[in-house]
PDB file of N, CA and C in Angstrom:
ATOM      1  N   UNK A   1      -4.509  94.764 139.234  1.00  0.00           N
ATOM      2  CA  UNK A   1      -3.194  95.236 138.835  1.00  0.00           C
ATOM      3  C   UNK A   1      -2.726  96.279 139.850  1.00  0.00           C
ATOM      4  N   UNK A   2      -1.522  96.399 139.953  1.00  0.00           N
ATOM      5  CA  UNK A   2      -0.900  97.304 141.013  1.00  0.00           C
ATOM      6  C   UNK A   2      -0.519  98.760 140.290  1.00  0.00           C
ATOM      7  N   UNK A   3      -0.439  99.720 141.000  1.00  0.00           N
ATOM      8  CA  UNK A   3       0.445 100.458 140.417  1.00  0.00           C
ATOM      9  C   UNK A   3       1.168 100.516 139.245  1.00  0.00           C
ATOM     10  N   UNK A   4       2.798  99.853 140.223  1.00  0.00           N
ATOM     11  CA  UNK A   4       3.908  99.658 139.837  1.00  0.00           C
ATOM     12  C   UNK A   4       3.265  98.855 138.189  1.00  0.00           C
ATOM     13  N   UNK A   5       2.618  98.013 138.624  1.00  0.00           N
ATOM     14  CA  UNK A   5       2.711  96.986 136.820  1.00  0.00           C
ATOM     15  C   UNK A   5       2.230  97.896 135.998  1.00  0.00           C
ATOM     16  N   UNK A   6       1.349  98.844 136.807  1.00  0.00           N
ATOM     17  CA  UNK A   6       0.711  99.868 135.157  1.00  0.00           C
ATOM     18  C   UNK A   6       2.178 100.643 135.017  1.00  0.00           C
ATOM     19  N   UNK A   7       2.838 101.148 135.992  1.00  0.00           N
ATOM     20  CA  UNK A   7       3.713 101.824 135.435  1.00  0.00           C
ATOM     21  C   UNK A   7       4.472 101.130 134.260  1.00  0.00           C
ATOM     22  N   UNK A   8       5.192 100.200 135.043  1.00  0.00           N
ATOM     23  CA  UNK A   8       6.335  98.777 134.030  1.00  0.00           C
ATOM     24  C   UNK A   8       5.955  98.528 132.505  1.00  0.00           C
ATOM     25  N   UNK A   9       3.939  98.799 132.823  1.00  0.00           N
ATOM     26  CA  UNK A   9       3.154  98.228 131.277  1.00  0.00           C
ATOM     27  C   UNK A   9       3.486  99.473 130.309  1.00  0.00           C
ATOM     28  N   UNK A  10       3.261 100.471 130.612  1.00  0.00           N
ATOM     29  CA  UNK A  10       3.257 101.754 130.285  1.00  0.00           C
ATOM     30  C   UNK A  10       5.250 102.329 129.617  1.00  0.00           C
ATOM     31  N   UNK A  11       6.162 101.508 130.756  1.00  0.00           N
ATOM     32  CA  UNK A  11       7.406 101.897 130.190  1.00  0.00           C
ATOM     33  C   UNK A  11       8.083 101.029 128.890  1.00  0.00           C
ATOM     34  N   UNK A  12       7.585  99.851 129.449  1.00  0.00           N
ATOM     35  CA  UNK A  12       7.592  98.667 128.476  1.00  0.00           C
ATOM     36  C   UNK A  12       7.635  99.263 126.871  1.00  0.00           C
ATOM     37  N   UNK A  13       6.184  99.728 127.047  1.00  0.00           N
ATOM     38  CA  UNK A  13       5.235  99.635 125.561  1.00  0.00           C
ATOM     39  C   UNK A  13       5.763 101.172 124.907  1.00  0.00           C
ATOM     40  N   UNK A  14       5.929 102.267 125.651  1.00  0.00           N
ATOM     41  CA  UNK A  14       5.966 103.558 125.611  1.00  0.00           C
ATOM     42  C   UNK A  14       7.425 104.239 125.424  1.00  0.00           C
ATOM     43  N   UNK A  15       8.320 103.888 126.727  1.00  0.00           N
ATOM     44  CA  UNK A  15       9.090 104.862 127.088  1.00  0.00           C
ATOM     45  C   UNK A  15      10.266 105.330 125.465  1.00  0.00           C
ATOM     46  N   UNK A  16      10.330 104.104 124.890  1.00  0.00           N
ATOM     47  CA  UNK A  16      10.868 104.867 123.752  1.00  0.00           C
ATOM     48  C   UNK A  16      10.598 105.659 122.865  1.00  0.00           C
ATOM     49  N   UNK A  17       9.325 105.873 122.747  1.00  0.00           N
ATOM     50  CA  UNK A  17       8.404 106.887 121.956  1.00  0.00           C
ATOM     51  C   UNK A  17       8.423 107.929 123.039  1.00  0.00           C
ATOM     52  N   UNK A  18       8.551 107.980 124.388  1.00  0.00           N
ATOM     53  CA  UNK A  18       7.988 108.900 125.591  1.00  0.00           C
ATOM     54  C   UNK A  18       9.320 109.770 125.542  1.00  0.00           C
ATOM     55  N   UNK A  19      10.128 108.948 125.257  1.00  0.00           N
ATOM     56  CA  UNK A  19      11.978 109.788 125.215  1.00  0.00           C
ATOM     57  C   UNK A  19      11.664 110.836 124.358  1.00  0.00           C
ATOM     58  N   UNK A  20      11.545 110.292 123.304  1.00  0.00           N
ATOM     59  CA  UNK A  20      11.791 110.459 121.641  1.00  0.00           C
ATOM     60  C   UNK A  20      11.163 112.215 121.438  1.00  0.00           C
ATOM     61  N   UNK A  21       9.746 111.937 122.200  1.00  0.00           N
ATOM     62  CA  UNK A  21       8.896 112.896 122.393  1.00  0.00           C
ATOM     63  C   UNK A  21       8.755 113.940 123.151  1.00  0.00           C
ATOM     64  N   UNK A  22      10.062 113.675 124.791  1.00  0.00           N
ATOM     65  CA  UNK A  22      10.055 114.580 125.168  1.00  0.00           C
ATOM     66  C   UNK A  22       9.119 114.508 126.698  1.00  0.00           C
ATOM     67  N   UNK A  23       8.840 115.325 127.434  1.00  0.00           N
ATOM     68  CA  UNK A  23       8.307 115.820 128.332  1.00  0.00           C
ATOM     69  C   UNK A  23       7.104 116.801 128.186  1.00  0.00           C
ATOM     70  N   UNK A  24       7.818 117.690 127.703  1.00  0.00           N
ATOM     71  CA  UNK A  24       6.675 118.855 126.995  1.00  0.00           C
ATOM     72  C   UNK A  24       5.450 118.531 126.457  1.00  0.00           C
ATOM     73  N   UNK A  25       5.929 117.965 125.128  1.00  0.00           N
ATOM     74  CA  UNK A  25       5.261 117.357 124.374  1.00  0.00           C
ATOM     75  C   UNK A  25       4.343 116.000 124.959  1.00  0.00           C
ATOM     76  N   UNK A  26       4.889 115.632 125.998  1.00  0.00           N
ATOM     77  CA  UNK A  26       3.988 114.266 126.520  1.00  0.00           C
ATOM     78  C   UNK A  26       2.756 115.296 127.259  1.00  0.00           C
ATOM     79  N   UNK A  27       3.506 116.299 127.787  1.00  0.00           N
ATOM     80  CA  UNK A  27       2.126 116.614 128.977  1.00  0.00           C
ATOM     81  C   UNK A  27       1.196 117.360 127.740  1.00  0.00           C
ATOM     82  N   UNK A  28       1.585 118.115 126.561  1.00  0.00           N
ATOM     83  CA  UNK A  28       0.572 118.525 126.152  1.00  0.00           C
ATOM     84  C   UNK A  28      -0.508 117.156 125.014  1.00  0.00           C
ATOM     85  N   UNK A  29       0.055 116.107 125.319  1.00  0.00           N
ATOM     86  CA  UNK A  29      -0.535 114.953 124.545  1.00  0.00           C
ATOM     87  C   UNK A  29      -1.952 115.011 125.957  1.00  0.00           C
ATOM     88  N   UNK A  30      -1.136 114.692 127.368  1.00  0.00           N
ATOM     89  CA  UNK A  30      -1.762 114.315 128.095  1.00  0.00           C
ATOM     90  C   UNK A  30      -3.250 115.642 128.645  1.00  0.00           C
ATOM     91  N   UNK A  31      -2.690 116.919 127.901  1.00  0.00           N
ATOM     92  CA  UNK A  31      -3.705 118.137 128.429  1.00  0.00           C
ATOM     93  C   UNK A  31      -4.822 118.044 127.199  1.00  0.00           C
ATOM     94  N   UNK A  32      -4.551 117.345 126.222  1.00  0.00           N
ATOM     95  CA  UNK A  32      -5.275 116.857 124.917  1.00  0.00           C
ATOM     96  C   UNK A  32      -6.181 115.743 125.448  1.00  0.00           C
ATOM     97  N   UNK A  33      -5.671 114.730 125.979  1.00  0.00           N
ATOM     98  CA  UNK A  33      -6.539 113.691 126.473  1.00  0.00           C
ATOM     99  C   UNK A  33      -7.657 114.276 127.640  1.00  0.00           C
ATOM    100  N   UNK A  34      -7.591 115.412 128.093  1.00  0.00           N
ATOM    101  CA  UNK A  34      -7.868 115.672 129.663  1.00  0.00           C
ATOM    102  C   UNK A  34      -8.712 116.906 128.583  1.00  0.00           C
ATOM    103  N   UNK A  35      -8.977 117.070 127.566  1.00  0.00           N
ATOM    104  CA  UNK A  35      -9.502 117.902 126.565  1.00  0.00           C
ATOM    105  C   UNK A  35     -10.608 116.920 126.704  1.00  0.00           C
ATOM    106  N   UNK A  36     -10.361 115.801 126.153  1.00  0.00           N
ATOM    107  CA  UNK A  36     -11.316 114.852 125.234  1.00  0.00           C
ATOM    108  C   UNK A  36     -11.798 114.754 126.381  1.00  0.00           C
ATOM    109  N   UNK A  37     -11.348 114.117 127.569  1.00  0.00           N
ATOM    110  CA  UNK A  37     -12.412 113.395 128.899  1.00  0.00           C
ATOM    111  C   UNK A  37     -13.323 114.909 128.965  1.00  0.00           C
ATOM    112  N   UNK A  38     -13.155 115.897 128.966  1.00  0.00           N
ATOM    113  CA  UNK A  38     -13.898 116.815 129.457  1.00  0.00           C
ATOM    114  C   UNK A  38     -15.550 116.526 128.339  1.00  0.00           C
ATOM    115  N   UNK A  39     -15.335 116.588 127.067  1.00  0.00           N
ATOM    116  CA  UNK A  39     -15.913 116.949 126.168  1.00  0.00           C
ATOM    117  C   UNK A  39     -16.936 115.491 126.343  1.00  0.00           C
ATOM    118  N   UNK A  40     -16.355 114.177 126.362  1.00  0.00           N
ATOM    119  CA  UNK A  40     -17.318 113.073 126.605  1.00  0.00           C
ATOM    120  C   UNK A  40     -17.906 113.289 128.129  1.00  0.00           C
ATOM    121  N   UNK A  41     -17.565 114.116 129.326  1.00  0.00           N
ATOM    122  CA  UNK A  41     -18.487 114.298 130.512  1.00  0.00           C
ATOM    123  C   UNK A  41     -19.237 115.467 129.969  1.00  0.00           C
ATOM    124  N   UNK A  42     -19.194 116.303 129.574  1.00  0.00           N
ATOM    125  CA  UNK A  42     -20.170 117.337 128.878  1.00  0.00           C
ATOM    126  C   UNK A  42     -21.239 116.365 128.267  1.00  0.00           C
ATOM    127  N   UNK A  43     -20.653 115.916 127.229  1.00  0.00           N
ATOM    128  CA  UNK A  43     -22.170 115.271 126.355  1.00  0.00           C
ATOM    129  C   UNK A  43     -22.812 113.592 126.939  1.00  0.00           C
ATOM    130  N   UNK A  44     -22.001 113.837 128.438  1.00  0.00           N
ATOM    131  CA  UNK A  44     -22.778 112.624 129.066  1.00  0.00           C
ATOM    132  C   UNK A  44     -22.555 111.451 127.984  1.00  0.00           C
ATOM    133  N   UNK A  45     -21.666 110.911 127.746  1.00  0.00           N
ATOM    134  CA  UNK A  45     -20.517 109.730 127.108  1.00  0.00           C
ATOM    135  C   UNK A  45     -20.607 108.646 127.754  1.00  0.00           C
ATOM    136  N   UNK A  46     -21.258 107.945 128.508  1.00  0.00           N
ATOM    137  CA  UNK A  46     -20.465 106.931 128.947  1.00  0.00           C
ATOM    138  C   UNK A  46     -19.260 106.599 128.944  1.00  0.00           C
ATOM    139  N   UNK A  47     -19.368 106.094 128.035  1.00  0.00           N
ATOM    140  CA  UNK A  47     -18.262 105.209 127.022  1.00  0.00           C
ATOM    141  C   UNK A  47     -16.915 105.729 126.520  1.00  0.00           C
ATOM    142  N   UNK A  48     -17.494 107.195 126.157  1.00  0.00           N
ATOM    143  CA  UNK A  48     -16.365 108.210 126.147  1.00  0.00           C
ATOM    144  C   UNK A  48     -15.874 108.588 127.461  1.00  0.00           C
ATOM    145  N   UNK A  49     -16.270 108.833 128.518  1.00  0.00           N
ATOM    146  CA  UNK A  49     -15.994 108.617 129.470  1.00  0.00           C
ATOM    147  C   UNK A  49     -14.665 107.897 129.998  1.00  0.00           C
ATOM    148  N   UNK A  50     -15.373 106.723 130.174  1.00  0.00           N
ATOM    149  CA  UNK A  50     -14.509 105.519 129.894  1.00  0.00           C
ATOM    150  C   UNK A  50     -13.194 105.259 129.622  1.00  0.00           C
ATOM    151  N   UNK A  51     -13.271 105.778 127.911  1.00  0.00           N
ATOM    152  CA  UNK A  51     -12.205 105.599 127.523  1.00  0.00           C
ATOM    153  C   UNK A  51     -11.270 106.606 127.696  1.00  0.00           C
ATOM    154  N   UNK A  52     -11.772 107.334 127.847  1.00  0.00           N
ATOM    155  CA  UNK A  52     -10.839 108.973 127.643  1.00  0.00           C
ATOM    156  C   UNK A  52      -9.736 109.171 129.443  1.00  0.00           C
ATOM    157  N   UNK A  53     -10.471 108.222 130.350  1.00  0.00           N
ATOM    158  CA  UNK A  53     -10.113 108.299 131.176  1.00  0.00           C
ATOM    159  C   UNK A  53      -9.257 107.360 131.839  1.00  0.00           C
ATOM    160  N   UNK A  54      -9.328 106.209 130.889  1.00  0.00           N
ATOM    161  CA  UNK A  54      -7.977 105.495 130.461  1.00  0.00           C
ATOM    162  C   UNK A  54      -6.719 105.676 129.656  1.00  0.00           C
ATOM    163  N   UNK A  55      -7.138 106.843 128.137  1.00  0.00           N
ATOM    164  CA  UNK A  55      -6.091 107.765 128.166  1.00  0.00           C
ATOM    165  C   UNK A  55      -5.552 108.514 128.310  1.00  0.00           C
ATOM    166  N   UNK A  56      -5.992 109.000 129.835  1.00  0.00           N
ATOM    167  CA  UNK A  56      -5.482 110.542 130.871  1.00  0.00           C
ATOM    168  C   UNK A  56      -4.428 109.637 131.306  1.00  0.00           C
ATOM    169  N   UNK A  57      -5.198 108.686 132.028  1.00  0.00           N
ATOM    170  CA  UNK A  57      -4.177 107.706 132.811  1.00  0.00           C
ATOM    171  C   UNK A  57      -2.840 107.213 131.992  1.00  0.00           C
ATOM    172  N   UNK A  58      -3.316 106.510 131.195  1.00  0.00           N
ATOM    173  CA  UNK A  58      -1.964 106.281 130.701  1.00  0.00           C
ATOM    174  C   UNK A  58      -0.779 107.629 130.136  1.00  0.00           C
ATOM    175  N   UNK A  59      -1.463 108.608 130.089  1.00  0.00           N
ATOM    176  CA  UNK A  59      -0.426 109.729 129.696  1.00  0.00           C
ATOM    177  C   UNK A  59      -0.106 109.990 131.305  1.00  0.00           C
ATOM    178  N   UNK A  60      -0.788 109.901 132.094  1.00  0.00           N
ATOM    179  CA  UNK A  60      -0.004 110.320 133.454  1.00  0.00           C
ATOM    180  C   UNK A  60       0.954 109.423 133.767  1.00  0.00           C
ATOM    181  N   UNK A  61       0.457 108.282 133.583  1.00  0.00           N
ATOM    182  CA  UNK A  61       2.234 106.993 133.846  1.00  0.00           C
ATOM    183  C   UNK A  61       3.285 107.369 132.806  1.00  0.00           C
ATOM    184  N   UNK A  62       3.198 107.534 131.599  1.00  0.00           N
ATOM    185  CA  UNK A  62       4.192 108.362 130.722  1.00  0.00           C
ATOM    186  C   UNK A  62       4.878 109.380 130.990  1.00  0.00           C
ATOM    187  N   UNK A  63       3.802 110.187 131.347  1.00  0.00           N
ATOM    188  CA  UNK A  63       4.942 111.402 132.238  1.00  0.00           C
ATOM    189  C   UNK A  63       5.174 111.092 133.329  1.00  0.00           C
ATOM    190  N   UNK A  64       4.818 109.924 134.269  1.00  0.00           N
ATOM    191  CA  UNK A  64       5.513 110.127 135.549  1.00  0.00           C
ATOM    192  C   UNK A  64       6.829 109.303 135.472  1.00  0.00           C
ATOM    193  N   UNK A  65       6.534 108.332 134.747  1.00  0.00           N
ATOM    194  CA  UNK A  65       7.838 107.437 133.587  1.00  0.00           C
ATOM    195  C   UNK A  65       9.422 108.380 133.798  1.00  0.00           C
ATOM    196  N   UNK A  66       8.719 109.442 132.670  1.00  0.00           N
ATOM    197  CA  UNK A  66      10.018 110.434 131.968  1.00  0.00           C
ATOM    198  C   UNK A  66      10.593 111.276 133.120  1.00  0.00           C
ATOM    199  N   UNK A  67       9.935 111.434 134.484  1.00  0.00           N
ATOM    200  CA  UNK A  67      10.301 112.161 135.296  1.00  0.00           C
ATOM    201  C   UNK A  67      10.789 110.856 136.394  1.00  0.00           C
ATOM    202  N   UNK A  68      10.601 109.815 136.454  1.00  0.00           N
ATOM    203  CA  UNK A  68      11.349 108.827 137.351  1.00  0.00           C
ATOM    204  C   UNK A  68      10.219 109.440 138.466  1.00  0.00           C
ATOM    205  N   UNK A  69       9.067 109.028 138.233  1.00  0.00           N
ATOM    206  CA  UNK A  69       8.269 109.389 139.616  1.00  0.00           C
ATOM    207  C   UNK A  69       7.632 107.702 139.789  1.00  0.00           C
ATOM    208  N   UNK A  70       7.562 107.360 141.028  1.00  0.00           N
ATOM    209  CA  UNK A  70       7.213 106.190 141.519  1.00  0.00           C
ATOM    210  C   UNK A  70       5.625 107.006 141.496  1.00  0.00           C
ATOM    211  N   UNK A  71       3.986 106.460 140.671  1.00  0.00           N
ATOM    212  CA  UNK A  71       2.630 106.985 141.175  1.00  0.00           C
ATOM    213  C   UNK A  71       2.236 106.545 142.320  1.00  0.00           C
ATOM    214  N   UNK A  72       2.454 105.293 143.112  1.00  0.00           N
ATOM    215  CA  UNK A  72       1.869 104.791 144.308  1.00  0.00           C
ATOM    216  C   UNK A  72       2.801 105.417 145.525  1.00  0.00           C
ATOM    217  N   UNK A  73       4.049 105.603 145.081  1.00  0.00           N
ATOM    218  CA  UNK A  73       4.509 106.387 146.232  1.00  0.00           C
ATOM    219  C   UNK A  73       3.952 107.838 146.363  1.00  0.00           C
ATOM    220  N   UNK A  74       4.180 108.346 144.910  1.00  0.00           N
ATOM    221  CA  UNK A  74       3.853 109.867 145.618  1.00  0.00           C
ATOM    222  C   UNK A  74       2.265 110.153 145.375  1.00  0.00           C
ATOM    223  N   UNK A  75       1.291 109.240 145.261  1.00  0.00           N
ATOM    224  CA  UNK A  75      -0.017 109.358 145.873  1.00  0.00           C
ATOM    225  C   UNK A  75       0.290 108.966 146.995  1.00  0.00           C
ATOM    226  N   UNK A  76       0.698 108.081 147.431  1.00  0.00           N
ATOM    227  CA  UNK A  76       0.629 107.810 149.249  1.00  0.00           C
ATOM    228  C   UNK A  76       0.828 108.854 150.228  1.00  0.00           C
ATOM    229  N   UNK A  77       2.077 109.914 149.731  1.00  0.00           N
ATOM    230  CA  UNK A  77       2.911 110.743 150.239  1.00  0.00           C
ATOM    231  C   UNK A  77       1.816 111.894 150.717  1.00  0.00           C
ATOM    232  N   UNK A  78       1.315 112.306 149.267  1.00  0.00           N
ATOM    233  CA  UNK A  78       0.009 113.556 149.273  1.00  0.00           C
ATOM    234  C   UNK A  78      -1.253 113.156 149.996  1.00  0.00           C
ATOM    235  N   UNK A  79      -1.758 111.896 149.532  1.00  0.00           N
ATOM    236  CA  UNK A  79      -2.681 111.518 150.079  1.00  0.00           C
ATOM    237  C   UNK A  79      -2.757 110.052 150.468  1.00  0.00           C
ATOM    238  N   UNK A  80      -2.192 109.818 152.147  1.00  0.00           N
ATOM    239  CA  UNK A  80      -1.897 109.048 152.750  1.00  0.00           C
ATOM    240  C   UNK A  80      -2.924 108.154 154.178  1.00  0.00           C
ATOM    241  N   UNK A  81      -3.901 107.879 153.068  1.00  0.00           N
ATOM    242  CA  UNK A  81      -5.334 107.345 153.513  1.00  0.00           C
ATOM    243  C   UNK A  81      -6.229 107.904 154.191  1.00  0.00           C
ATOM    244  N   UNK A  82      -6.230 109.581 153.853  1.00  0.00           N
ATOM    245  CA  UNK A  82      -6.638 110.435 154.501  1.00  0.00           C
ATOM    246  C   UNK A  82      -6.815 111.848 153.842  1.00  0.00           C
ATOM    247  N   UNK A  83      -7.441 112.901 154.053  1.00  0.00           N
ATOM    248  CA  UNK A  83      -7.280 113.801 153.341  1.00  0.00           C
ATOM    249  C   UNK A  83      -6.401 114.555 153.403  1.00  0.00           C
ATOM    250  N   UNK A  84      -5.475 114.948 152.835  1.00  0.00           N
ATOM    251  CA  UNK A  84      -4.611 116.178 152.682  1.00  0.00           C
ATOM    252  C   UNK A  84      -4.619 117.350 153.906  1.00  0.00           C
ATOM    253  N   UNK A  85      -5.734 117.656 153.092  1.00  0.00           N
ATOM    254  CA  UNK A  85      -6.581 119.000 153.969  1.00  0.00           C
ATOM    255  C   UNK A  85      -7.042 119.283 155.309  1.00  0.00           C
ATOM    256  N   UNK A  86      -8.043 118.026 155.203  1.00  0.00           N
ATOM    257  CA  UNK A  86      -8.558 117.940 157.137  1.00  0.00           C
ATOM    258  C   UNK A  86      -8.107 116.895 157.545  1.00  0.00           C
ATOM    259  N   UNK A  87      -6.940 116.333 157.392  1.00  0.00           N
ATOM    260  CA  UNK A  87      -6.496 114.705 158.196  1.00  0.00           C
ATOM    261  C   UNK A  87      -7.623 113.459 158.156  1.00  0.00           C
ATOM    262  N   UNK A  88      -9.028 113.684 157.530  1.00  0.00           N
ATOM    263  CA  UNK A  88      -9.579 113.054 158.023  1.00  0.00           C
ATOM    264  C   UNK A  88     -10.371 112.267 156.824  1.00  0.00           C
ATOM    265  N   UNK A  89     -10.733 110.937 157.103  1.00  0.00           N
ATOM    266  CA  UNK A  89     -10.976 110.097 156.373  1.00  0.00           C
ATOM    267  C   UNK A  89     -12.815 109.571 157.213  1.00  0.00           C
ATOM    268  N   UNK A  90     -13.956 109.422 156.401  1.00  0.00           N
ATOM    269  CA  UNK A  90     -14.135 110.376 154.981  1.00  0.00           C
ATOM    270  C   UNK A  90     -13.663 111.976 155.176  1.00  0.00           C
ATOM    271  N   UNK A  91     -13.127 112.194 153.961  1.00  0.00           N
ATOM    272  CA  UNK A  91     -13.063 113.729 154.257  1.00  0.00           C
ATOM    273  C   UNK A  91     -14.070 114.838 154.448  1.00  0.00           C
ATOM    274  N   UNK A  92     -14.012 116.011 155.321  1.00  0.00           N
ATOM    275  CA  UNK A  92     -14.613 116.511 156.143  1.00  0.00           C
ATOM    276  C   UNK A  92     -14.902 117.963 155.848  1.00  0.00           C
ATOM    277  N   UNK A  93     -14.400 117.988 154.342  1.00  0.00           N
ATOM    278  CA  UNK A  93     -14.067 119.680 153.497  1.00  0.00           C
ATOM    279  C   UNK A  93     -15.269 120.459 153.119  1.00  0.00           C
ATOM    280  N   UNK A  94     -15.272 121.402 153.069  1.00  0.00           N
ATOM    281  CA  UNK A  94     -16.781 121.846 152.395  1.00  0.00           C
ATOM    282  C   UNK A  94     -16.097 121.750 151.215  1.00  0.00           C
ATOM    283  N   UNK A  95     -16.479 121.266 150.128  1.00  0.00           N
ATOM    284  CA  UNK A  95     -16.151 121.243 148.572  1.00  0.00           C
ATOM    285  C   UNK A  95     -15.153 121.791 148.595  1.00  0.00           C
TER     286      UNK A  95
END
C-alpha cells in the first residue's frame, strides 16, 4: 500500500468523525494511542506493540487529513533518503 491510499483509507472511513471532533481533540486521541504504544513496549507486548502502533498511525493520517498535509510528501521533504542531520545515508549521528 502507498502512502497516499492509507491516507484516502483513513479519510474515507474517518474524516467525518475527524471534522466533527476537531483537531485538538484528534491529537489528544492520538497522544492517548502514543500512551498505550509506550505501556505495551514497557511490558514487552508483542502484540501490543503491534497493534498500538497501528493506532498511532492511523491517528497520524487523521490529523494529517484535518490539516491537508500530504504524509509522503512531507516525510520526503524532512527526510529525503537521507538523514536530516548528517546528509548521510546510513546515518552517521551519535544517537
Amino acid at each position: 500500500m502507498e502512502i497516499k491510499e492509507f491516507q484516502d483509507i483513513m479519510r474515507e472511513m474517518y474524516a467525518h468523525n475527524d471534522r466533527r471532533r476537531g483537531k485538538d481533540k484528534t491529537m489528544l486521541w492520538l497522544v492517548e494511542e502514543v500512551g498505550e504504544l509506550a505501556e505495551a513496549v514497557r511490558r514487552e507486548n508483542e502484540e501490543g506493540v503491534k497493534e498500538e502502533i497501528a493506532d498511532t498511525f492511523a491517528w497520524i493520517g487523521s490529523l494529517a487529513n484535518l490539516y491537508g498535509i500530504d504524509l509522503e510528501e512531507a516525510f520526503l521533504k524532512k527526510y529525503p533518503h537521507r538523514c536530516p542531520t548528517c546528509r548521510q545515508m546510513p546515518c552517521i549521528c551519535k544517537d
